[in-house]
Protein backbone atom coordinates (compact mmCIF):
# COMPACT_ATOMS: atom_id res chain seq x y z
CA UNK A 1 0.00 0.00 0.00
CA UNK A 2 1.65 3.06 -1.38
CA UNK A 3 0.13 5.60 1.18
CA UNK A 4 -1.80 4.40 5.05
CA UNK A 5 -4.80 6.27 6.32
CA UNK A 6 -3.25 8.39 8.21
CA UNK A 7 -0.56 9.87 5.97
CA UNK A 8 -3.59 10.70 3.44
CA UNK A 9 -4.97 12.68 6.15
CA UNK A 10 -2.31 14.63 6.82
CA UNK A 11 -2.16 15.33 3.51
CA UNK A 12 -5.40 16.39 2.98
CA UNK A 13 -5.40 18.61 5.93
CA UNK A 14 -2.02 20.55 4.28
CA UNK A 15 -3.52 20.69 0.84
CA UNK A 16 -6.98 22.08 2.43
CA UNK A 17 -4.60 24.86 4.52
CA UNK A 18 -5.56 28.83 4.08
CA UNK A 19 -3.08 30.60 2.58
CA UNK A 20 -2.64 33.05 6.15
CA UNK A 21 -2.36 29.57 7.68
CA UNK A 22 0.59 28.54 5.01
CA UNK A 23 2.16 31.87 5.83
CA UNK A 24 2.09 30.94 9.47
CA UNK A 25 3.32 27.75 9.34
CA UNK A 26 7.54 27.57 8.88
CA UNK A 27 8.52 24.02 8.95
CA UNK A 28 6.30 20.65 8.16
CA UNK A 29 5.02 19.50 10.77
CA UNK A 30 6.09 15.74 12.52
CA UNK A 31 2.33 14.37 11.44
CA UNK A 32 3.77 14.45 7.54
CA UNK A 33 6.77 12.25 8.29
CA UNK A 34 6.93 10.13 5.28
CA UNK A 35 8.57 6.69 4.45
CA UNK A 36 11.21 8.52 2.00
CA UNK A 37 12.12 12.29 3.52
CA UNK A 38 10.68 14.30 5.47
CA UNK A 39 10.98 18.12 5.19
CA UNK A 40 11.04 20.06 8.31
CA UNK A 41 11.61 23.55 7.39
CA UNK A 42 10.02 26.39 4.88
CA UNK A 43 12.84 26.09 2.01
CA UNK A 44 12.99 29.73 -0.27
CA UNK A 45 15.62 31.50 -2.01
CA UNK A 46 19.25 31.14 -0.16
CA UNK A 47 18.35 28.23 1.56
CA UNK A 48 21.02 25.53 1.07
CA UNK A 49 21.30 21.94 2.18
CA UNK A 50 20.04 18.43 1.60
CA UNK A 51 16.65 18.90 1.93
CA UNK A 52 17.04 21.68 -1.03
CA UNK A 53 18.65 18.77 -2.89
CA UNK A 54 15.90 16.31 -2.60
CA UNK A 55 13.63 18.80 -3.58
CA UNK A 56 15.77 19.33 -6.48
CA UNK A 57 14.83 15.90 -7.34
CA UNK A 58 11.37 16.22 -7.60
CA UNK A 59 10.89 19.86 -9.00
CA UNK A 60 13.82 18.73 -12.09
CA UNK A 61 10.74 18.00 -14.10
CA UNK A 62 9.58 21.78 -14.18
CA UNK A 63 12.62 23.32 -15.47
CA UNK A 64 10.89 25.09 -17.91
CA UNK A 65 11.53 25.33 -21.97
CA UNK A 66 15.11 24.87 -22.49
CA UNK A 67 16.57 24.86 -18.96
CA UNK A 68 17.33 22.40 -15.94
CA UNK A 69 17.33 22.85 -12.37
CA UNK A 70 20.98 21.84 -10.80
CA UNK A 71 20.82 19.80 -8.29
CA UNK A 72 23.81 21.48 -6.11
CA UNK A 73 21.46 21.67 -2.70
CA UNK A 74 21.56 25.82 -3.30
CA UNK A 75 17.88 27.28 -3.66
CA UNK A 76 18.23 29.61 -6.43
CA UNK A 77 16.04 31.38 -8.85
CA UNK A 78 15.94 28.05 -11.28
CA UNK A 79 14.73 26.33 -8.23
CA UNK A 80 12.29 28.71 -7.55
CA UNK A 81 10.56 28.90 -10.66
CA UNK A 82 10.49 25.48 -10.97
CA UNK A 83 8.77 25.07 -7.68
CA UNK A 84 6.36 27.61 -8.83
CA UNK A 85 5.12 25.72 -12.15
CA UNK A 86 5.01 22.61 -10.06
CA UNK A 87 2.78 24.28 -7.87
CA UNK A 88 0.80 25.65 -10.64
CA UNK A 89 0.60 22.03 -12.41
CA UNK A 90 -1.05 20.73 -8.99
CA UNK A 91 -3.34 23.66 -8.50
CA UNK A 92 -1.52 24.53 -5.41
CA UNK A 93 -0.35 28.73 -4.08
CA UNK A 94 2.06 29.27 -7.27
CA UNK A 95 4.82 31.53 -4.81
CA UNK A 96 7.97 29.20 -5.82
CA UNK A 97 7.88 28.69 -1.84
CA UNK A 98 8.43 25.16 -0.97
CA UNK A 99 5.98 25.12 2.31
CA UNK A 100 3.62 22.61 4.11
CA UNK A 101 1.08 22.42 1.01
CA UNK A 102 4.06 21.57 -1.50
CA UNK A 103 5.36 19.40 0.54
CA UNK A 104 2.47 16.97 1.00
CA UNK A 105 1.90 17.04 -2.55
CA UNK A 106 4.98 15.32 -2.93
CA UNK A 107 4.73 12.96 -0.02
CA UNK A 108 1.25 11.98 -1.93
CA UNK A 109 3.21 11.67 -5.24
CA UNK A 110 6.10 9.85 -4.19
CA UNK A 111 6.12 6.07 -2.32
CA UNK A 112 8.22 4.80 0.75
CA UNK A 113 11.33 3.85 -1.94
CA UNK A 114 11.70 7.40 -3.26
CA UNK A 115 10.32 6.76 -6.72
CA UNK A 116 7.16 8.46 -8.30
CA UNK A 117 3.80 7.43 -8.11
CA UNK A 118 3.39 6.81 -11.67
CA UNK A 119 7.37 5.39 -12.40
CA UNK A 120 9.34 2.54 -10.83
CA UNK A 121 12.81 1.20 -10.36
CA UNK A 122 11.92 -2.00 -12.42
CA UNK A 123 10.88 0.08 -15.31
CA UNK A 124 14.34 2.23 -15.39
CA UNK A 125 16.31 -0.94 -14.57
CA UNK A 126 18.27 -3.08 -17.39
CA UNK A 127 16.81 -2.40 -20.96
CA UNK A 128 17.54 -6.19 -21.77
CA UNK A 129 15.74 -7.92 -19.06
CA UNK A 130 17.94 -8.09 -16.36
CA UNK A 131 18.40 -6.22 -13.02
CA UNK A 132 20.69 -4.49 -11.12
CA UNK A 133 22.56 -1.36 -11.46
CA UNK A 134 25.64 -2.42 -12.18
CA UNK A 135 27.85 -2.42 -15.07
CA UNK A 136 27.98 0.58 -16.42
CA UNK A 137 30.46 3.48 -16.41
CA UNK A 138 29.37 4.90 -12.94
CA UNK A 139 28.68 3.14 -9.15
CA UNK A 140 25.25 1.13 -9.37
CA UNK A 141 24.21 3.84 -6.30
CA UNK A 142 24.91 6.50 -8.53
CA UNK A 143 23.53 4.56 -11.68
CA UNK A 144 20.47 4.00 -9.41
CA UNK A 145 20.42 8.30 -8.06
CA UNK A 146 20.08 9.09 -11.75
CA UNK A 147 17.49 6.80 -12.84
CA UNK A 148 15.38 8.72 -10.00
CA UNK A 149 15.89 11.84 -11.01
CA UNK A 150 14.91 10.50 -14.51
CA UNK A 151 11.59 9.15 -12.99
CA UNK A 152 10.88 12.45 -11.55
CA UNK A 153 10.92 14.04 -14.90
CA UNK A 154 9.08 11.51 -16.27
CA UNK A 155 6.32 11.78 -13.54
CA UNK A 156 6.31 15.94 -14.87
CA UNK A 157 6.08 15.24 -18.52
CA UNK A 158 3.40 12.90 -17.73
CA UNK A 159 1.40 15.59 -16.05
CA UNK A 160 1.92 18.11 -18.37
CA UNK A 161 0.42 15.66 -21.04
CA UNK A 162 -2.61 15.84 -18.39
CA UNK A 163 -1.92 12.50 -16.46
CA UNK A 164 -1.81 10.16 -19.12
CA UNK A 165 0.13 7.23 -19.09
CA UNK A 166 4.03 6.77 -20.54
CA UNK A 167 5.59 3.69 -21.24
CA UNK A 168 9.06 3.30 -20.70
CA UNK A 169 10.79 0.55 -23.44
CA UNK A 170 14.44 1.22 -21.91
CA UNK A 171 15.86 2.50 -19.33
CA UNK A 172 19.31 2.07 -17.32
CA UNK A 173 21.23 -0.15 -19.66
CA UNK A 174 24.67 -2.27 -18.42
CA UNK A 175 27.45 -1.86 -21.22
CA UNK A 176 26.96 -5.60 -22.10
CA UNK A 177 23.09 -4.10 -23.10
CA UNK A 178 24.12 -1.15 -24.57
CA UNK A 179 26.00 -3.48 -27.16
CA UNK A 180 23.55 -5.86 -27.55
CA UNK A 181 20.93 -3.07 -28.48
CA UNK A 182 23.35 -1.65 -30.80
CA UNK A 183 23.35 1.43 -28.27
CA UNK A 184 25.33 5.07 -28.76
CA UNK A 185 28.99 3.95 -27.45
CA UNK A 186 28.38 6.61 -24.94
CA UNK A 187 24.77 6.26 -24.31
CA UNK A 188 23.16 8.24 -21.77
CA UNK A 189 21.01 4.91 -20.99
CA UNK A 190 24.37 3.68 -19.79
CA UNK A 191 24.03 5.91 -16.51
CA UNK A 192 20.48 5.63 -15.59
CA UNK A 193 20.19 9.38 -17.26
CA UNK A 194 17.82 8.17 -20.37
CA UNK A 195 14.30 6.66 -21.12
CA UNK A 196 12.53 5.62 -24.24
CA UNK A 197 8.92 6.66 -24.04
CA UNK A 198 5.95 5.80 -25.87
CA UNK A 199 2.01 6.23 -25.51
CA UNK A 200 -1.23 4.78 -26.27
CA UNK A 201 -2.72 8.11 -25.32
CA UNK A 202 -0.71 10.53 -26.82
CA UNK A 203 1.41 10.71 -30.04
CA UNK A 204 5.05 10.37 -29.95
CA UNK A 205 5.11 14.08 -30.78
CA UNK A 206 2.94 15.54 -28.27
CA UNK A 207 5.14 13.51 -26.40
CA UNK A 208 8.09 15.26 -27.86
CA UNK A 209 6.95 18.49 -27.62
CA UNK A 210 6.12 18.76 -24.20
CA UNK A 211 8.93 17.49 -23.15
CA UNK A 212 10.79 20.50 -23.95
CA UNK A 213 9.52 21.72 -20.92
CA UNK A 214 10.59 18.67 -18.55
CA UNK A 215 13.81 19.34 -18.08
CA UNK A 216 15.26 17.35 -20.76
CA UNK A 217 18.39 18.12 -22.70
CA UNK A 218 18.33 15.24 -24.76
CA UNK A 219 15.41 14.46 -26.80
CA UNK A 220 15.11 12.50 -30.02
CA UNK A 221 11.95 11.42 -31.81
CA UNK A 222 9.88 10.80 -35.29
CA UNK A 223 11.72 11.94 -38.04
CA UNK A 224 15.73 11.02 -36.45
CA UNK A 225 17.10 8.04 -37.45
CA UNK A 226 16.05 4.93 -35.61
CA UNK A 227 13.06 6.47 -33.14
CA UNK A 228 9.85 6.42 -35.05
CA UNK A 229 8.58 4.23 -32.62
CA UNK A 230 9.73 6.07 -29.45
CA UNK A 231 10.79 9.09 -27.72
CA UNK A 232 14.32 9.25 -26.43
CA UNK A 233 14.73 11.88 -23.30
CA UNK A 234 17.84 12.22 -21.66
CA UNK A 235 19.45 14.29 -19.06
CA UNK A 236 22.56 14.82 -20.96
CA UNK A 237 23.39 18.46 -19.73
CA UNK A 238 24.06 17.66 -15.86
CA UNK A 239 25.80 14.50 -16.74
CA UNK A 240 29.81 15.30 -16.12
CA UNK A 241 31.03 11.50 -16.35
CA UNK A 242 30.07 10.80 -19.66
CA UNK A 243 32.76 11.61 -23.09
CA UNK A 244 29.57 14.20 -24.50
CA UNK A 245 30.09 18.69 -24.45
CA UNK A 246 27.13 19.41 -21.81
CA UNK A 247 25.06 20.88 -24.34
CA UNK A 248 20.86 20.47 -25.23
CA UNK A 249 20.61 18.60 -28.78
CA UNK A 250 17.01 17.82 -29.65
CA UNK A 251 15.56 16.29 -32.94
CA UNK A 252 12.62 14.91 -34.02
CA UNK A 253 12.22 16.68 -37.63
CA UNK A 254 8.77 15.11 -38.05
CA UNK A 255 7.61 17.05 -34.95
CA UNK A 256 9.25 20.12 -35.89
CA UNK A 257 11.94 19.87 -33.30
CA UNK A 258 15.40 20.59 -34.14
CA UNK A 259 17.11 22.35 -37.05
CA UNK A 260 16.34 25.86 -35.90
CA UNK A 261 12.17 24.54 -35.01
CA UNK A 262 13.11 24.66 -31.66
């Protein structure tokens, strides 16, 4: 059971809040302990620590058009904004203030292993059938860190396409994988920072489209060579380990993306 009865009524007592009650309120209270993190303060601009990190995590999905959110633990402007069109995609006070409401949103979106309600480990893990994070270029922990942050964008562009389902085809891929596939030597799949989406509910380039506002700096679709069928999105930007310039390169000509359609 992703959620107990009394965790969904703590939630539903933030979410109902006044906004003079928010404004009163400077830390989460104990009642919204959840089985991943826990919050315990008001986070806004200048704040800096761990808790700014994990909400990093979450909010990476509402970069906007063209940007990311780093995930260096400092509550900046990038932060902020994306906190504020998360807030805005849940119906919740758009301030960019990460407070009691925002909080138990994501307790209610996220379960007791971290991951998103929508997303799971299994789905990121091994593009060939197997399991395990290992065997790549990075640690399996940090193999494993990425694929959540991927999750968490996935669980954004999902909402933004207004809750409909993704499928992921591959995820995290070992190097033995990669080369069975016939992967990029280099993949991004290779360090948990990559899915291939598709959709029974949406086209490949709705899907494509909107997730130039996800937080994705790699995105390939209909019209590139080799994904007709899917939608590559990868986090290519904020990866430092890989052999690639930390640079945004989208295509999918048959969705107008790429080649100046930006």
């Amino acid at each position: 059971m992703r959620v107990n009865t009394w965790k969904r009524a703590a939630v539903a007592f933030a979410l109902a809040l006044p906004g003079a009650a928010i404004a009163a309120v400077v830390a989460a209270p104990a009642a919204y302990a959840d089985g991943c993190y826990t919050w315990n303060r008001t986070l806004t601009q200048g704040r800096s620590g761990d808790d700014v990190r994990q909400l990093q995590i979450r909010v990476a999905g509402w970069a906007g058009y063209r940007d990311i959110v780093e995930n260096d633990g400092r509550y900046g402007p990038k932060t902020a904004a994306a906190v504020k069109r998360f807030q805005q995609a849940y119906g919740l006070r758009a301030d960019g203030i990460a407070g009691p409401q925002t909080f138990a949103k994501l307790y209610q979106l996220q379960d007791n292993d971290c991951t998103p309600a929508h997303f799971s480990y299994s789905e990121l893990d091994n593009g060939c059938g197997g399991s395990g994070w290992s065997g790549g270029p990075l640690s399996a922990n940090q193999t494993k860190q990425n694929a959540l942050r991927t999750m968490w964008k996935l669980e954004a562009l999902r909402r933004s396409l207004g809750d409909k389902p993704l499928r992921v085809s591959s995820g995290y891929r070992s190097r033995a994988c990669n080369n069975q596939v016939g992967g990029a030597s280099d993949s991004q799949h290779l360090y948990g920072n990559a899915a291939d989406v598709t959709s029974r509910t949406s086209s490949l380039c709705q899907v494509a489209r909107a997730a130039r506002d996800n937080g994705f700096s790699g995105l390939y679709g209909p019209g590139y060579p080799d994904h007709d069928d899917h939608v590559h999105v990868d986090s290519r930007r904020e990866n430092n380990s890989d052999r690639s310039s930390n640079t945004t390169s989208w295509s999918a000509p048959d969705c107008g993306i790429g080649a100046g359609n930006d």
